[in-house]
N, C-alpha and C. Protein backbone atom coordinates (compact mmCIF):
# COMPACT_ATOMS: atom_id res chain seq x y z
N UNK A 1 28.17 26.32 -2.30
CA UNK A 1 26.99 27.15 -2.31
C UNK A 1 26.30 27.07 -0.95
N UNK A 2 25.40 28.11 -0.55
CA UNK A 2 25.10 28.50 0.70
C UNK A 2 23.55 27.39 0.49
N UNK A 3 22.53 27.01 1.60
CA UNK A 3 21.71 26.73 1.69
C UNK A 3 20.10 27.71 0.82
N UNK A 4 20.33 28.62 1.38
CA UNK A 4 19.81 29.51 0.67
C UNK A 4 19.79 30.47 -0.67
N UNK A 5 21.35 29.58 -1.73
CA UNK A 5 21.14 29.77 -2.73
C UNK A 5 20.82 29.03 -3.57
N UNK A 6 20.90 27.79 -2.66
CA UNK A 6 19.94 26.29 -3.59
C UNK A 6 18.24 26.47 -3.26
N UNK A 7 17.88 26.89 -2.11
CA UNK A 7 16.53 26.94 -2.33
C UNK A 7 15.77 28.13 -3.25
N UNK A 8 16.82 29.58 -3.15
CA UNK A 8 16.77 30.01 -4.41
C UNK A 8 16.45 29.30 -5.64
N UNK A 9 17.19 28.55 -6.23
CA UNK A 9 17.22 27.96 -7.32
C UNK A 9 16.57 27.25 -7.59
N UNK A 10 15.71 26.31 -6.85
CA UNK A 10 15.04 25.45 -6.19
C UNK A 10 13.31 26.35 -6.66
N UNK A 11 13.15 26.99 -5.88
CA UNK A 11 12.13 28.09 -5.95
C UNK A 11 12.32 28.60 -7.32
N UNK A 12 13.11 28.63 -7.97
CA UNK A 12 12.74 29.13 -9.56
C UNK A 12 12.69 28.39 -10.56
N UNK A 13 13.52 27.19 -10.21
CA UNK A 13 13.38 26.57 -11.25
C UNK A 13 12.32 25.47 -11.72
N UNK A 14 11.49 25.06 -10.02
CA UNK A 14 10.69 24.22 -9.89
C UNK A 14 9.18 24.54 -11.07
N UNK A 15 8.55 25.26 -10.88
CA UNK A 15 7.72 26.16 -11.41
C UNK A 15 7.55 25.92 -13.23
N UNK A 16 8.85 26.40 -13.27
CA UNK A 16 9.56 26.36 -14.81
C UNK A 16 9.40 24.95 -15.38
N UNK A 17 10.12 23.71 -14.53
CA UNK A 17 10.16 22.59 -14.90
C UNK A 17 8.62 22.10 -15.29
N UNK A 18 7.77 22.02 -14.12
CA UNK A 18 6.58 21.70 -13.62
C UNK A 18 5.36 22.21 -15.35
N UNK A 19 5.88 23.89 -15.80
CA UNK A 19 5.24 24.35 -16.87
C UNK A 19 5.83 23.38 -18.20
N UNK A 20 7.07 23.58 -18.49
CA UNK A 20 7.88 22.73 -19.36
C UNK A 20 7.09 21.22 -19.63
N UNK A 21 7.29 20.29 -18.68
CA UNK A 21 6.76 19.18 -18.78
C UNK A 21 4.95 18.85 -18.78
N UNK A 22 4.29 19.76 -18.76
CA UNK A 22 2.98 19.54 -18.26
C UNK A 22 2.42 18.94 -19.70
N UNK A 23 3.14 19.07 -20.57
CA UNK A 23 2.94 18.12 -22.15
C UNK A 23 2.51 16.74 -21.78
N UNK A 24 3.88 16.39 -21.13
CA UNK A 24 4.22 15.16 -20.95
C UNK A 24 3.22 14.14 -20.19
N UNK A 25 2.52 15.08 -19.28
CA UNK A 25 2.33 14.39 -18.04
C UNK A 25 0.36 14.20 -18.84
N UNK A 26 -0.26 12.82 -19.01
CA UNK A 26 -1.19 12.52 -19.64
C UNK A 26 -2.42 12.63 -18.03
N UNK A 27 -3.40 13.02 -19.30
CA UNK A 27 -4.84 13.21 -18.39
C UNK A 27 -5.64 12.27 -18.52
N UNK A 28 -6.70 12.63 -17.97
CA UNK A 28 -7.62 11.32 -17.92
C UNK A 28 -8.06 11.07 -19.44
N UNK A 29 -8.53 12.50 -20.32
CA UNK A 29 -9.28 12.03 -21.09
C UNK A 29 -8.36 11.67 -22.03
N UNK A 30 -6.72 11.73 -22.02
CA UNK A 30 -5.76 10.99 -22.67
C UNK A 30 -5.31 8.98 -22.42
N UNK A 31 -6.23 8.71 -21.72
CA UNK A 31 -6.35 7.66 -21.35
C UNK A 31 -7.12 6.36 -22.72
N UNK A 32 -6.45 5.73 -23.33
CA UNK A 32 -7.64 4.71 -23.97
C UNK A 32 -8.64 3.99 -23.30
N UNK A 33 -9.64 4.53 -23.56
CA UNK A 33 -10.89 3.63 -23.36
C UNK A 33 -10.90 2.16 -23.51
N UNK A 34 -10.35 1.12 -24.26
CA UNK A 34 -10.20 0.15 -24.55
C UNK A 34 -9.18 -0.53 -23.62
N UNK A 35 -8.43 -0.07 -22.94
CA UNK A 35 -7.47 -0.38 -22.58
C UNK A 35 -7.80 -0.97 -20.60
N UNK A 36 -7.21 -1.97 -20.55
CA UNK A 36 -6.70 -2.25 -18.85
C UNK A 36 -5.93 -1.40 -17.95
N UNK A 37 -6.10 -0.37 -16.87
CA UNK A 37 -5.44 0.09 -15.97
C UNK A 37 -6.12 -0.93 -14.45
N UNK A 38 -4.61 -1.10 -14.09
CA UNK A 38 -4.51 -1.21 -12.37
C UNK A 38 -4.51 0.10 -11.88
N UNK A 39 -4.77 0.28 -10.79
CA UNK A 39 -4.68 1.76 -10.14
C UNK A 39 -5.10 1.87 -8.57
N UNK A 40 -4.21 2.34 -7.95
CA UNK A 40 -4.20 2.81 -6.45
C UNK A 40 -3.80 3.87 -6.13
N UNK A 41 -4.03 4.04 -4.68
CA UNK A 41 -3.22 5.31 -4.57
C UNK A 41 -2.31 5.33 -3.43
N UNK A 42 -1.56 6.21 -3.05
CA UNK A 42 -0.41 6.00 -1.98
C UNK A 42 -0.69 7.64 -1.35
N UNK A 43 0.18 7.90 -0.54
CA UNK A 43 0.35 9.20 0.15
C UNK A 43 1.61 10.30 -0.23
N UNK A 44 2.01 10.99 -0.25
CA UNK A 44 3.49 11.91 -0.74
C UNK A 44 3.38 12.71 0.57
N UNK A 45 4.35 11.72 1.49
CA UNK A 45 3.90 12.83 3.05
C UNK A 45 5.24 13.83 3.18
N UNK A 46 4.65 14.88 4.07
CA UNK A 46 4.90 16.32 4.15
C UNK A 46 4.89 16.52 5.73
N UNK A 47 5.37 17.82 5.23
CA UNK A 47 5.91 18.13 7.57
C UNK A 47 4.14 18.38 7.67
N UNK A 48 3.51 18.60 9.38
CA UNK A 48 2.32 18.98 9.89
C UNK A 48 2.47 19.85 9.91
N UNK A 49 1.37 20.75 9.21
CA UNK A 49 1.61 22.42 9.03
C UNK A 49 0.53 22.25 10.37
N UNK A 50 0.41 23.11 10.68
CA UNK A 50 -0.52 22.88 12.08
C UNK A 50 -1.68 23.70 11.03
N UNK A 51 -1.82 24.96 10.79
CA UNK A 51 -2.97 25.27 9.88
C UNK A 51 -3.31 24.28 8.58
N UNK A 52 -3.04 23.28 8.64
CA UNK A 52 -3.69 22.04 7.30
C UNK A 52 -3.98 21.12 7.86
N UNK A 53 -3.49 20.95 9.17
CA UNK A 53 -2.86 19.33 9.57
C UNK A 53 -4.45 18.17 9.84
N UNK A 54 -5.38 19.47 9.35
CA UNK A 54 -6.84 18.71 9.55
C UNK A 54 -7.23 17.84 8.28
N UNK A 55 -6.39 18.63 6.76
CA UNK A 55 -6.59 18.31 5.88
C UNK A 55 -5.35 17.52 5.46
N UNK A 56 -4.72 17.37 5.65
CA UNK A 56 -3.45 16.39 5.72
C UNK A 56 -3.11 15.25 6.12
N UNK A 57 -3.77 15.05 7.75
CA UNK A 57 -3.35 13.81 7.88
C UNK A 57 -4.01 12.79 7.65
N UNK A 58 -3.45 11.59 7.50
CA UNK A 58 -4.23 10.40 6.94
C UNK A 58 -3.91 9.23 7.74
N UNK A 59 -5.55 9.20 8.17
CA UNK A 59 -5.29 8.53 9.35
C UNK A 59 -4.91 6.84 9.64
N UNK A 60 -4.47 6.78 8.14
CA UNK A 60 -4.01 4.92 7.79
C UNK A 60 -2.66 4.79 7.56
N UNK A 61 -2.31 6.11 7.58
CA UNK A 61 -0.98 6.51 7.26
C UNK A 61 0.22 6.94 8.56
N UNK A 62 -1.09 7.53 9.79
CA UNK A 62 -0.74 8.43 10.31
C UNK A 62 0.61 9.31 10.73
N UNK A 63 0.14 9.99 9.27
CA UNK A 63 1.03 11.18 9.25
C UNK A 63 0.49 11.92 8.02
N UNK A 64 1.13 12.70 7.85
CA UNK A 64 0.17 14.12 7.27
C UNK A 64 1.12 14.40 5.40
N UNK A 65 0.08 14.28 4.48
CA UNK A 65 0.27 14.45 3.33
C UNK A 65 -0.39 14.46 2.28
N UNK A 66 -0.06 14.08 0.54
CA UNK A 66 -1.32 14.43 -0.43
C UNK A 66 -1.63 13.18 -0.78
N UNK A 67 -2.77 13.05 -0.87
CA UNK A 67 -2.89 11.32 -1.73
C UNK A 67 -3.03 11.68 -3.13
N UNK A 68 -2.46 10.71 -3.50
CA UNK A 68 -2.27 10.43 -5.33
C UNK A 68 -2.95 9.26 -5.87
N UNK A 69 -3.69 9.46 -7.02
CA UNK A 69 -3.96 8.48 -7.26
C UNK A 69 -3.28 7.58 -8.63
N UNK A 70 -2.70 6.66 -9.14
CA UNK A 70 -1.76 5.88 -10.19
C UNK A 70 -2.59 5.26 -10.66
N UNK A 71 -2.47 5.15 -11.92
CA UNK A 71 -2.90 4.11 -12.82
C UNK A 71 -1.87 3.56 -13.78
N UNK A 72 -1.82 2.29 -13.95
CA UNK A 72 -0.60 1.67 -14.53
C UNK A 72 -1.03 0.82 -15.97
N UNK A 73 -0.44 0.44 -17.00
CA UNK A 73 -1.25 -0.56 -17.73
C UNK A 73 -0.69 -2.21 -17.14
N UNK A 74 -1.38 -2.94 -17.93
CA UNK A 74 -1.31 -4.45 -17.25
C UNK A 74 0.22 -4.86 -17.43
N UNK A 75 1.18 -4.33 -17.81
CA UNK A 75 2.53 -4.21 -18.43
C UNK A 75 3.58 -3.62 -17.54
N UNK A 76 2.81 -3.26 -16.75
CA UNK A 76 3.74 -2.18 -15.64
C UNK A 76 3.93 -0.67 -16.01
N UNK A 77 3.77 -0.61 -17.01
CA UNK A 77 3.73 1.30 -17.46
C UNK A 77 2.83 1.80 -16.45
N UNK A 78 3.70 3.36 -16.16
CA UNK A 78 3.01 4.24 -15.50
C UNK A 78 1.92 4.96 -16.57
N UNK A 79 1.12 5.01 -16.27
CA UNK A 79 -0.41 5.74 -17.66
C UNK A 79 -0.70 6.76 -16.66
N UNK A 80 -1.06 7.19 -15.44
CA UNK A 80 -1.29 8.46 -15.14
C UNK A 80 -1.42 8.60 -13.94
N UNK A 81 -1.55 9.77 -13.37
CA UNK A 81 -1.61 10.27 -12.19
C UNK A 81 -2.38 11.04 -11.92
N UNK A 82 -2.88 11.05 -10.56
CA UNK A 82 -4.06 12.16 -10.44
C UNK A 82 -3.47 13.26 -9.83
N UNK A 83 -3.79 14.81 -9.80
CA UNK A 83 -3.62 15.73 -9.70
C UNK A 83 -3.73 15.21 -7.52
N UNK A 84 -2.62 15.94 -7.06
CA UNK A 84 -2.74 15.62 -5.64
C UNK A 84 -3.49 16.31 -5.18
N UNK A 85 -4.53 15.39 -3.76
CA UNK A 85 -5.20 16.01 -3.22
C UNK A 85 -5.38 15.69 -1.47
N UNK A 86 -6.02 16.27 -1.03
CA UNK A 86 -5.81 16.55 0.47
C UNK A 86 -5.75 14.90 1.27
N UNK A 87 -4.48 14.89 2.04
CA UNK A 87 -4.05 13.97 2.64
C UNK A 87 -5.69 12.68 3.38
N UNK A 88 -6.07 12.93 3.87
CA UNK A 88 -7.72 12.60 5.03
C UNK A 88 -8.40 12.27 3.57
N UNK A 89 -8.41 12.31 2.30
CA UNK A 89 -9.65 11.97 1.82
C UNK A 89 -9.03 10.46 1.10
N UNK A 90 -10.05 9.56 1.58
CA UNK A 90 -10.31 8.28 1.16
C UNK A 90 -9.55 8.24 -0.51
N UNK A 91 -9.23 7.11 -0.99
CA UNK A 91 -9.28 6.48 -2.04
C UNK A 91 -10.08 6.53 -3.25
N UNK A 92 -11.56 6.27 -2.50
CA UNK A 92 -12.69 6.41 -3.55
C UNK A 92 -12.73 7.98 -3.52
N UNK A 93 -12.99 8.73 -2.91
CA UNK A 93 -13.29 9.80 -2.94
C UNK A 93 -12.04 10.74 -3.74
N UNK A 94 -10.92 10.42 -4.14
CA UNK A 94 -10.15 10.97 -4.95
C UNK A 94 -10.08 10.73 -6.19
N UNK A 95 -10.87 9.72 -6.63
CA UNK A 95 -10.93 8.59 -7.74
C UNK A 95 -12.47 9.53 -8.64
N UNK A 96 -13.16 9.83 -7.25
CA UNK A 96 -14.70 10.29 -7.80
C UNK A 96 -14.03 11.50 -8.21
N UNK A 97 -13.68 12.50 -7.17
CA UNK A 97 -13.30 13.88 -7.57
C UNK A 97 -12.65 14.18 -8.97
N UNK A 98 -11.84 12.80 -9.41
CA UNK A 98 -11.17 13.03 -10.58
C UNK A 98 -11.34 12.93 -11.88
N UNK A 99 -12.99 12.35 -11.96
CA UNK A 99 -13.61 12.32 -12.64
C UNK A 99 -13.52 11.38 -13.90
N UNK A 100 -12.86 10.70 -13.53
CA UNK A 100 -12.42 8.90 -14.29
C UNK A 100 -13.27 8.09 -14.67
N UNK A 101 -14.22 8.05 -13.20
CA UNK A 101 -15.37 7.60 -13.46
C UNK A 101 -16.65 7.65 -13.77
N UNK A 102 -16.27 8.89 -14.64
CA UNK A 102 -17.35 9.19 -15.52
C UNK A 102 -17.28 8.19 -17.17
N UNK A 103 -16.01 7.61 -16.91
CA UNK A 103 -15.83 6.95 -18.57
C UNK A 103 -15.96 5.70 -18.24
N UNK A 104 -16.05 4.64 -19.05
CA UNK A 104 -16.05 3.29 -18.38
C UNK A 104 -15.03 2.48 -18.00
N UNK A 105 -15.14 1.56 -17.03
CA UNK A 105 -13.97 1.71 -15.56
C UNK A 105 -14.41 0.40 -15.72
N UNK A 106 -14.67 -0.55 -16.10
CA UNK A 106 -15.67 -1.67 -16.00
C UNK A 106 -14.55 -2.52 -16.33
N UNK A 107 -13.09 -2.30 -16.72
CA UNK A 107 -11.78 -3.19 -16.93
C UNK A 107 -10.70 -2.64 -16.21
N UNK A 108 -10.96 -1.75 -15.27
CA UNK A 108 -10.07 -1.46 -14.66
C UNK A 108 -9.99 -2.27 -13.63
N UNK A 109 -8.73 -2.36 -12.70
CA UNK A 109 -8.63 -3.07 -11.62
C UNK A 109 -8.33 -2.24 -10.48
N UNK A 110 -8.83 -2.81 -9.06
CA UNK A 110 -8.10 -1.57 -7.73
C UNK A 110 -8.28 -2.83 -6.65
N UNK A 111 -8.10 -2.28 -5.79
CA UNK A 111 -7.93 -3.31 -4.15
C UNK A 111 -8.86 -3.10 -3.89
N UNK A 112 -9.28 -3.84 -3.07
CA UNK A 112 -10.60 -3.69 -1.97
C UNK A 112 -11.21 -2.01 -1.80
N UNK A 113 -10.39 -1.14 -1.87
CA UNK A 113 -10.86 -0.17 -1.52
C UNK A 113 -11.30 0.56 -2.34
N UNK A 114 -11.78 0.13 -3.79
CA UNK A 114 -12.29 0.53 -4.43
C UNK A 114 -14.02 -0.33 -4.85
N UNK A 115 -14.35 -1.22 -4.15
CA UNK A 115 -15.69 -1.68 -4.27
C UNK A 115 -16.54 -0.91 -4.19
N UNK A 116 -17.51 -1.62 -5.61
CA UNK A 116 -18.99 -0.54 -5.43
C UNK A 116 -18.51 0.69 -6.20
N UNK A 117 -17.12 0.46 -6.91
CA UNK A 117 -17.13 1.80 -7.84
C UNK A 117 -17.14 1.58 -9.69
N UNK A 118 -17.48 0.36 -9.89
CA UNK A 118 -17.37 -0.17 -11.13
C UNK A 118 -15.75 -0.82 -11.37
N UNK A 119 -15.07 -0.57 -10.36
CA UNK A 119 -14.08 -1.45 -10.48
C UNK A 119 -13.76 -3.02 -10.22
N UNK A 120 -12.99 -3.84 -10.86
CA UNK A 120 -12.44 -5.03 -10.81
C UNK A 120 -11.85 -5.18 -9.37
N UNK A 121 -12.06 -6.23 -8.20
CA UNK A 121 -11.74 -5.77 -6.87
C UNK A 121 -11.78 -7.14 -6.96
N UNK A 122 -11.11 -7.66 -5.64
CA UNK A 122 -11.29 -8.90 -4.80
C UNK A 122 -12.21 -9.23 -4.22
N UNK A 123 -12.88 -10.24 -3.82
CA UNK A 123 -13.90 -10.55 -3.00
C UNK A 123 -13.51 -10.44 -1.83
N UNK A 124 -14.66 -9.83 -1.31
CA UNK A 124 -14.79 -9.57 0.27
C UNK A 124 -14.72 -10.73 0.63
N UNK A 125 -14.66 -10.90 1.62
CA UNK A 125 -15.36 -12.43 2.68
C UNK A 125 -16.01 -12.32 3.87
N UNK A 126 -17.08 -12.84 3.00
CA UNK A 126 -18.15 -12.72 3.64
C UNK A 126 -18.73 -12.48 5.27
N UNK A 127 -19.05 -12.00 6.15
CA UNK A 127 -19.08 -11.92 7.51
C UNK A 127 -19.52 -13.23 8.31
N UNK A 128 -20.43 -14.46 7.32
CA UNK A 128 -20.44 -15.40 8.20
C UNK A 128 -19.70 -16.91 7.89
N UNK A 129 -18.90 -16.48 6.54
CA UNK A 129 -18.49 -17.96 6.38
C UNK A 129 -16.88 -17.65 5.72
N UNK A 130 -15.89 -18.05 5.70
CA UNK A 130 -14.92 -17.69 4.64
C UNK A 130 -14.76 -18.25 3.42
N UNK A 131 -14.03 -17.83 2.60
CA UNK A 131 -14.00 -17.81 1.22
C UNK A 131 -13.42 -19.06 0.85
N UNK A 132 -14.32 -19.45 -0.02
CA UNK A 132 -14.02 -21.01 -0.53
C UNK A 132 -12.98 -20.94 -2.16
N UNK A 133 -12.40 -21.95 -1.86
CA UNK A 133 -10.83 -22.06 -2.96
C UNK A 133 -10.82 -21.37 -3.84
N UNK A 134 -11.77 -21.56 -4.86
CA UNK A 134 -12.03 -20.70 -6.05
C UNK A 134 -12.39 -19.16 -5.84
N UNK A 135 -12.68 -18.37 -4.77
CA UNK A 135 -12.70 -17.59 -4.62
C UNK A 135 -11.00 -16.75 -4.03
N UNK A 136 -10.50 -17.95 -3.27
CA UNK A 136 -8.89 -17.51 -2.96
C UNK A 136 -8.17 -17.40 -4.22
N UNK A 137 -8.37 -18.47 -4.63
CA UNK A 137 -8.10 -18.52 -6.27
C UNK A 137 -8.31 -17.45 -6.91
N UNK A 138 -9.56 -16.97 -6.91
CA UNK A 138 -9.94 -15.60 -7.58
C UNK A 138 -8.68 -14.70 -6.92
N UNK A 139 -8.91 -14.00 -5.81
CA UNK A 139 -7.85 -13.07 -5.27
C UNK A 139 -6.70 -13.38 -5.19
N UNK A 140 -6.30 -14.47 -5.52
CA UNK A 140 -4.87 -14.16 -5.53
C UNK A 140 -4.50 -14.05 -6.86
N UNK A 141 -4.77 -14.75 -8.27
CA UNK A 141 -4.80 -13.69 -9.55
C UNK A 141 -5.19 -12.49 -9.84
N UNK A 142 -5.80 -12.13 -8.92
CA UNK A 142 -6.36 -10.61 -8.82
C UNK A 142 -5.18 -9.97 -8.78
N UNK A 143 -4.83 -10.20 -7.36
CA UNK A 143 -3.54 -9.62 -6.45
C UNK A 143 -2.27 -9.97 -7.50
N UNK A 144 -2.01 -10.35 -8.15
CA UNK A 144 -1.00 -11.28 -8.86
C UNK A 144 -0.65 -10.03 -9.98
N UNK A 145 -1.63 -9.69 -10.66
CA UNK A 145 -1.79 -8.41 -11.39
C UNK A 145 -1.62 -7.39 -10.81
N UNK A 146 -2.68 -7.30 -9.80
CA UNK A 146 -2.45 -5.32 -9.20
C UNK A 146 -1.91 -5.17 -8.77
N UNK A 147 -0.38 -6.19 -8.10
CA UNK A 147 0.89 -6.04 -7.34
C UNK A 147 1.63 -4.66 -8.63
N UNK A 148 1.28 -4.94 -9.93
CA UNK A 148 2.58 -4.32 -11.24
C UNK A 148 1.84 -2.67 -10.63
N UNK A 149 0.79 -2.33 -10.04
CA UNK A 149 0.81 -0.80 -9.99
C UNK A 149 1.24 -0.42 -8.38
N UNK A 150 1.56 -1.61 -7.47
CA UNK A 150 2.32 -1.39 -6.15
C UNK A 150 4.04 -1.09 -6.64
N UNK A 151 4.31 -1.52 -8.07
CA UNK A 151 5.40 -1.59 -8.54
C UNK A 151 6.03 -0.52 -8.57
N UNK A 152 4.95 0.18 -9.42
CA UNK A 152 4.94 1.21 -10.37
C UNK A 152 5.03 2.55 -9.32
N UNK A 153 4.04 2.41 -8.32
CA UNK A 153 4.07 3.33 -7.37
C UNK A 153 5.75 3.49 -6.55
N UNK A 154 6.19 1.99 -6.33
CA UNK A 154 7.75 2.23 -5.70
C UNK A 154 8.77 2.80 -6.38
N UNK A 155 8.28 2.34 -7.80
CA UNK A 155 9.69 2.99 -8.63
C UNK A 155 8.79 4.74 -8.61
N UNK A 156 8.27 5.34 -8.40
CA UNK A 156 7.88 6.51 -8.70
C UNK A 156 8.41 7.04 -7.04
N UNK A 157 7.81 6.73 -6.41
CA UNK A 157 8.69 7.11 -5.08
C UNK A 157 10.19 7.04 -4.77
N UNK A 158 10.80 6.58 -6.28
CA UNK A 158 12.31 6.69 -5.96
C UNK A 158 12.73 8.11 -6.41
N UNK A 159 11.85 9.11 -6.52
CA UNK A 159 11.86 10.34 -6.46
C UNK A 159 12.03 10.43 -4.82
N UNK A 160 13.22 10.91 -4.65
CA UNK A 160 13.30 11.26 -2.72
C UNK A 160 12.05 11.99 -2.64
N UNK A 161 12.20 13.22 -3.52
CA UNK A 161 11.29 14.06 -3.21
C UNK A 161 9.56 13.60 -2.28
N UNK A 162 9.35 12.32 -3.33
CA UNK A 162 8.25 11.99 -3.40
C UNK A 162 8.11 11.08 -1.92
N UNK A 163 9.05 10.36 -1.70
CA UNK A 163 8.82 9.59 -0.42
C UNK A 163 9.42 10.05 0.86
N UNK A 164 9.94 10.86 0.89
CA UNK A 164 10.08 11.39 2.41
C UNK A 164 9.65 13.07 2.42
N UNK A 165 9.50 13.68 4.03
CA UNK A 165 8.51 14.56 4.17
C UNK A 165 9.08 15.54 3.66
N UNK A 166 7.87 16.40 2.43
CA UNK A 166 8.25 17.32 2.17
C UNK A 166 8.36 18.63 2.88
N UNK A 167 9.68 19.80 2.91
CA UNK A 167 9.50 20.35 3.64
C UNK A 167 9.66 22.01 3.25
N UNK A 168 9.78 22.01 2.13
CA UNK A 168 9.69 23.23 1.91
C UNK A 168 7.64 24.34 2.21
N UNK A 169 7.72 25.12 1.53
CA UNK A 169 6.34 26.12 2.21
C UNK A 169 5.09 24.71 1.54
N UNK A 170 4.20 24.75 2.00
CA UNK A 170 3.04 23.72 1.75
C UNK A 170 3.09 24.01 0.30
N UNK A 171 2.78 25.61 0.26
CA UNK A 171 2.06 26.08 -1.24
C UNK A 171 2.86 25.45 -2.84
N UNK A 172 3.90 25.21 -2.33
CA UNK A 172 5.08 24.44 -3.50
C UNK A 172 4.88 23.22 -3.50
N UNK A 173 4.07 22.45 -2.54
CA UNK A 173 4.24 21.25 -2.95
C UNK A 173 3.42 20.58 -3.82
N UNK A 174 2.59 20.92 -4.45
CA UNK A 174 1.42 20.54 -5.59
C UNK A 174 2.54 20.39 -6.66
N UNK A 175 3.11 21.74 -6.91
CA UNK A 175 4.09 22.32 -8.17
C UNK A 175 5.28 21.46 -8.33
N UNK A 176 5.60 21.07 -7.01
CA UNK A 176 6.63 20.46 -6.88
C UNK A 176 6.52 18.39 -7.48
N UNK A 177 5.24 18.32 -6.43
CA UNK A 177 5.16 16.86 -7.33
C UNK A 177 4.71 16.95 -8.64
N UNK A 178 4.02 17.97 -9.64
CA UNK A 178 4.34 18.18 -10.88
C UNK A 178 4.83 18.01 -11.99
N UNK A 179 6.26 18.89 -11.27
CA UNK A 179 7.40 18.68 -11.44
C UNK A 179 7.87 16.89 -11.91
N UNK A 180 7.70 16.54 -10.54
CA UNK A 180 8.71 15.53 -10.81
C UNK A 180 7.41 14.36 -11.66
N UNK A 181 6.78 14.85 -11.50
CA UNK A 181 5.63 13.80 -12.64
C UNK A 181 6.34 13.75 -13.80
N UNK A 182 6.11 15.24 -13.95
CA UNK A 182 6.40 15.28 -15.39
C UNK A 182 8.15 14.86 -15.96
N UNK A 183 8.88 14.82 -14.92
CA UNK A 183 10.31 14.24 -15.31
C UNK A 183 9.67 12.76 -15.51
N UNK A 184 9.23 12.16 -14.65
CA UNK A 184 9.04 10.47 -14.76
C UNK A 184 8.49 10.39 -15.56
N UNK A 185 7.53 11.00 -16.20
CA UNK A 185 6.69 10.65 -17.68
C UNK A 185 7.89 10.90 -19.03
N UNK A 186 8.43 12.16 -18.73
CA UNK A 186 9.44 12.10 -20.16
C UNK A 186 10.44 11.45 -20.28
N UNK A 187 11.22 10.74 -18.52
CA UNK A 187 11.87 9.76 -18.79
C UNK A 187 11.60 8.38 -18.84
N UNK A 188 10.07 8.32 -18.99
CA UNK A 188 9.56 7.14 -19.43
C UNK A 188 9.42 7.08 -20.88
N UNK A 189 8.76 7.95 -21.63
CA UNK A 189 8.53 8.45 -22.98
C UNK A 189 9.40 7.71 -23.97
């Protein structure tokens, strides 16, 4: 087959899949309240469109793509994903937009870069003294746990798709990680 009759196929069938599975793929307010999520987020990087590349790149990343945000249970299960959004916006700020934390978050866990959001976090250390045992102590059972949603995030990036740059038209790539959400949720199911 020619190149251009797989992206054909590619282009039609993506769409289809993406509608098909959108069952599968759980929302926030499908989330138990009662329940423990770890949760971070990672990047799904993409070529520099030069017309996005303001909203794309991420500058911890540097290189240009969508941030996602994961939530896992204390078990290692994948529990959900946030709808992707523009590469440059912070952590917290994808977490707020998604509106999670409107429910109570007060057992959830995240890294440092979620302080000050009602989340379970590590201790800072402090600017004039460092952190005494029981506080290392603290973070590294912290860390000990929220490593299972660094887990969770690698096995989800064993979607090629998902970890190297996507390169088809920008406008497919929302649809496209979707897509493959919704395969990883029903072949988790």
């Amino acid at each position: 087959m020619s190149q251009s009759t797989i992206s054909r196929a590619i282009t039609a069938m993506t769409p289809l899949l993406a509608k098909l599975l959108a069952e599968c793929v759980p929302t926030v307010d499908e989330l138990d309240s009662r329940s423990t999520y770890v949760v971070d987020g990672t990047l799904l990087p993409c070529w520099s469109w030069v017309s996005r590349e303001k909203t794309l790149y991420s500058g911890k990343h540097r290189t240009t793509g969508l941030n996602v945000q994961v939530a896992c249970t204390l078990d290692g299960r994948l529990a959900w994903v946030l709808d992707p959004l523009p590469g440059n916006w912070h952590d917290t700020r994808c977490l707020t937009e998604s509106g999670v934390l409107d429910r109570d978050v007060s057992q959830w866990m995240g890294d440092k870069a979620y302080v000050g959001m009602g989340i379970l976090t590590p201790i800072r250390t402090p600017a004039r003294r460092e952190l005494v045992k029981w506080e290392r102590n603290l973070n590294y059972e912290h860390n000990a746990i929220r490593v299972r949603v660094e887990h969770v995030i690698a096995n989800l990036k064993t979607w090629r798709i998902l970890h190297t740059d996507y390169r088809r038209p920008f406008t497919t790539f929302a649809t496209t990680i979707t897509a493959a959400l919704g395969l990883q949720f029903y072949r988790q199911a």
